[in-house]
C-alpha atoms as a PDB file:
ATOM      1  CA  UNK A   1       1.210  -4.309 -23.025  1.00  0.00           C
ATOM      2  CA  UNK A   2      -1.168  -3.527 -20.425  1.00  0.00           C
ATOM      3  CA  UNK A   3       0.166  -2.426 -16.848  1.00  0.00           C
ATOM      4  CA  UNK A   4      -1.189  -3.469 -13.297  1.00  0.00           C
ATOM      5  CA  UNK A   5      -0.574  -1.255 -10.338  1.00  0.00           C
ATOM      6  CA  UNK A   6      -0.354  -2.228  -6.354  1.00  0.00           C
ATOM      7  CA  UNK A   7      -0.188   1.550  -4.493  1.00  0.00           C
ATOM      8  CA  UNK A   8      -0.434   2.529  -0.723  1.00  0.00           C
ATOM      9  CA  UNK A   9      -2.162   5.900  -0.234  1.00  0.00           C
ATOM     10  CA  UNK A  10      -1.605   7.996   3.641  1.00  0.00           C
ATOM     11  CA  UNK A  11      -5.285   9.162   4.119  1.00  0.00           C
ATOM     12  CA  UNK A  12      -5.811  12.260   6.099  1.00  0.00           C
ATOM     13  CA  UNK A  13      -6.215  10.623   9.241  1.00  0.00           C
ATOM     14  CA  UNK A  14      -3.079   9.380   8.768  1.00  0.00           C
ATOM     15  CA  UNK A  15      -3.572   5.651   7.650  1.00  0.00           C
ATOM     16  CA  UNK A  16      -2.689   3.889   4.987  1.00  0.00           C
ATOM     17  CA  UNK A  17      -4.920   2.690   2.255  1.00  0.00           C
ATOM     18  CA  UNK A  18      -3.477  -0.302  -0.516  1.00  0.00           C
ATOM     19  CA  UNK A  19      -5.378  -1.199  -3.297  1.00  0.00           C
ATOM     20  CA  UNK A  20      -4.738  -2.112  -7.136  1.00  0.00           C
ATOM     21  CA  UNK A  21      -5.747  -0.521 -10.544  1.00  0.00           C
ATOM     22  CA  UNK A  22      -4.448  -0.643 -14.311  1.00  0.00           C
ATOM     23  CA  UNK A  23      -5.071   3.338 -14.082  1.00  0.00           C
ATOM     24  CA  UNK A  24      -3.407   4.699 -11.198  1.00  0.00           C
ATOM     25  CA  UNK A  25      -3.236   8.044 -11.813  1.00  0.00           C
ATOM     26  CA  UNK A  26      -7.262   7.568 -12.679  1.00  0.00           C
ATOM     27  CA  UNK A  27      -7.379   5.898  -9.327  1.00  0.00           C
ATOM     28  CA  UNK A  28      -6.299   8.458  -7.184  1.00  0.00           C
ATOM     29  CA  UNK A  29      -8.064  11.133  -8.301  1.00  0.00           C
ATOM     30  CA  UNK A  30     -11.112   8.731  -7.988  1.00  0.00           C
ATOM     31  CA  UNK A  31      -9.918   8.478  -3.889  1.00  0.00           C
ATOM     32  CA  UNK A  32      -9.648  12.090  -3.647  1.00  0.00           C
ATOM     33  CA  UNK A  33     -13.177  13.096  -5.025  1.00  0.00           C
ATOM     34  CA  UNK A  34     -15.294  10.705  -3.616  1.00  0.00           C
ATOM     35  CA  UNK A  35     -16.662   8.644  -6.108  1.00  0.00           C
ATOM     36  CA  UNK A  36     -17.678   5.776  -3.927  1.00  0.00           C
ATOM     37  CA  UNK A  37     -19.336   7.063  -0.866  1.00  0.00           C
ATOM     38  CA  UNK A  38     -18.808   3.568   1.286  1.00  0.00           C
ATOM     39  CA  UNK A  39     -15.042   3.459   0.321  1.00  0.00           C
ATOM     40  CA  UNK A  40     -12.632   3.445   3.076  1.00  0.00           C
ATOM     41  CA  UNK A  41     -11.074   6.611   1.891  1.00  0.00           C
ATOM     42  CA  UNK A  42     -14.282   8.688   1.256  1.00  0.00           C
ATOM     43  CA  UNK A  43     -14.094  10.192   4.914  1.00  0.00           C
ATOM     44  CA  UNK A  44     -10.913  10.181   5.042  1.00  0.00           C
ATOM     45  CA  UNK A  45      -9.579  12.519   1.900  1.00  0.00           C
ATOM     46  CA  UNK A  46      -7.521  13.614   0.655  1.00  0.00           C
ATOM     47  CA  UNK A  47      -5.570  10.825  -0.098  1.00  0.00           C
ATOM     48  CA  UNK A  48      -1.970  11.042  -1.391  1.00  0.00           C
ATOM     49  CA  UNK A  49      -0.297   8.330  -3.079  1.00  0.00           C
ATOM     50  CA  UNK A  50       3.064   7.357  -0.998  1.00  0.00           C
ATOM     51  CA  UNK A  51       4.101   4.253  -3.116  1.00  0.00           C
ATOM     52  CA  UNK A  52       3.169   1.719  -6.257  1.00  0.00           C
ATOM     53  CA  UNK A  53       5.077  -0.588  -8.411  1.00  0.00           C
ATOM     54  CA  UNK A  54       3.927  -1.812 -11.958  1.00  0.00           C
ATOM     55  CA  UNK A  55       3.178  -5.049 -12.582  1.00  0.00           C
ATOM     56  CA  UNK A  56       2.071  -6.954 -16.196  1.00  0.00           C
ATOM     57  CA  UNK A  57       0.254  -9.736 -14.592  1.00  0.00           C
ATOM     58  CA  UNK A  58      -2.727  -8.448 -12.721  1.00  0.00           C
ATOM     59  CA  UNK A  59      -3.203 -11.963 -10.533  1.00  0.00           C
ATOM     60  CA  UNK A  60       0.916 -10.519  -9.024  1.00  0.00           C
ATOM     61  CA  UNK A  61      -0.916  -7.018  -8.458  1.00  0.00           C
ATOM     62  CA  UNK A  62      -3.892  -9.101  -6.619  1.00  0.00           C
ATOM     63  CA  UNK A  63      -1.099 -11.065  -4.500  1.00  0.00           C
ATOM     64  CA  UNK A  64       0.807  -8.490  -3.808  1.00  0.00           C
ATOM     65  CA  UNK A  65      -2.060  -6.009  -2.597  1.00  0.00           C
ATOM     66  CA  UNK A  66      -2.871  -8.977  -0.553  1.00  0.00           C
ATOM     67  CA  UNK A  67       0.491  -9.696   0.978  1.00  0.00           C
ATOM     68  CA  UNK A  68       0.561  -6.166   2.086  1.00  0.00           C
ATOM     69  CA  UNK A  69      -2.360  -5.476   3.290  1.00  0.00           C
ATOM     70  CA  UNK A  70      -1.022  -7.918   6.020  1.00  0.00           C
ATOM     71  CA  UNK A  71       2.124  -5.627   6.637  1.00  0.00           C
ATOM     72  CA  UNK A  72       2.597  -3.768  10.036  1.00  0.00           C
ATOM     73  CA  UNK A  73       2.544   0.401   9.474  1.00  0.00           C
ATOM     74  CA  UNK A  74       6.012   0.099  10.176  1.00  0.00           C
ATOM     75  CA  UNK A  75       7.016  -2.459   7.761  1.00  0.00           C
ATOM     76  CA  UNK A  76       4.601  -0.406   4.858  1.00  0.00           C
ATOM     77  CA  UNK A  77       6.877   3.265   6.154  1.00  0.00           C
ATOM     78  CA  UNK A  78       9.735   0.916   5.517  1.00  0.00           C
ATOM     79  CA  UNK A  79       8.747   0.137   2.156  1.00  0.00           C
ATOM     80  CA  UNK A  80       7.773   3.868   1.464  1.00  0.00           C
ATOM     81  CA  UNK A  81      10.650   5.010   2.659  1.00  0.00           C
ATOM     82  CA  UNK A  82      12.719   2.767   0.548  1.00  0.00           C
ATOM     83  CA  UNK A  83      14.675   1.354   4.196  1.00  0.00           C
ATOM     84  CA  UNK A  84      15.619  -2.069   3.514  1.00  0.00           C
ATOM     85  CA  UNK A  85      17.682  -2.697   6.582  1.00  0.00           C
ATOM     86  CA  UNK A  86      14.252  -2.087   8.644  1.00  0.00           C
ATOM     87  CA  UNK A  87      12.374  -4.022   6.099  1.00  0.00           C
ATOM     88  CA  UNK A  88      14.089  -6.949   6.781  1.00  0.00           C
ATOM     89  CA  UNK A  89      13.990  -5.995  10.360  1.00  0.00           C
ATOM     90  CA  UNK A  90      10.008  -5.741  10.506  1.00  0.00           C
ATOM     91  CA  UNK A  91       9.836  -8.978   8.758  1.00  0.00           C
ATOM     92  CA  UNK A  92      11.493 -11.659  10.830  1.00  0.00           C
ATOM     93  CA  UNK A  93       9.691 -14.412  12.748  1.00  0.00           C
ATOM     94  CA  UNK A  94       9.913 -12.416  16.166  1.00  0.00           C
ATOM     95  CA  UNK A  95       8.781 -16.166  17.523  1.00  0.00           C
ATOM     96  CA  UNK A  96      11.696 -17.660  15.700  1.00  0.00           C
ATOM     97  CA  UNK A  97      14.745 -14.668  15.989  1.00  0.00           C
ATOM     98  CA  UNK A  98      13.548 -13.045  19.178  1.00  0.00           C
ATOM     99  CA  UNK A  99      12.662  -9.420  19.233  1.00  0.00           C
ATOM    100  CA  UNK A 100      15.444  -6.723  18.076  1.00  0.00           C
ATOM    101  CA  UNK A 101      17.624  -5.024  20.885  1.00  0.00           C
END
C-alpha cells in the first residue's frame, strides 16, 4: 500500500510551510538543502517538520493540504500542539458565535 503525507514545516523565519509528499522524510531533507531555488522555503531554511498525518488516498492528502493552508497560525499551533479545546475554539463562525471572552 502506498502512503500519502500532508506535513506543516516552522521555517526559520518562523512561518509555517504545508505541503504533501508520498516520501516525507525525502521531502524534508529536500526543504532543508535547497533543491528548488524558487521554493518558499529555500530562503527560509532550515525547515523542521512540526506535524503530518498519513493518508492512502493522495486526492485526501491534496484536500487536506488545501483545507489547511486556509487555517489561521493559531488554529495550525493548535493542531501542532495537539490542543483540541483551542481547535475548536479557532474554528467557529466568529460571525455566527461571536468572538470568545
Amino acid at each position: 500500500m502506498k502512503f500519502y503525507y500532508t506535513y506543516i514545516l516552522l521555517c526559520a523565519d518562523n512561518s509555517y510551510y504545508i505541503g504533501m509528499t508520498n516520501n516525507l522524510q525525502k521531502r524534508v531533507t529536500q526543504h532543508n538543502e535547497g533543491v528548488n531555488k524558487s521554493s518558499y522555503t529555500f530562503k527560509r531554511r532550515p525547515v523542521s517538520l512540526k506535524w503530518y498525518i498519513q493518508c492512502t488516498n493522495p486526492a485526501e492528502a491534496i484536500k487536506l493540504e488545501k483545507q489547511l493552508k486556509g487555517w489561521s497560525r493559531k488554529k495550525k499551533e493548535a493542531l501542532i500542539k495537539e490542543n483540541w479545546q483551542d481547535l475548536i475554539r479557532f474554528s467557529k463562525n466568529y460571525t455566527q458565535f461571536g468572538k470568545p471572552e
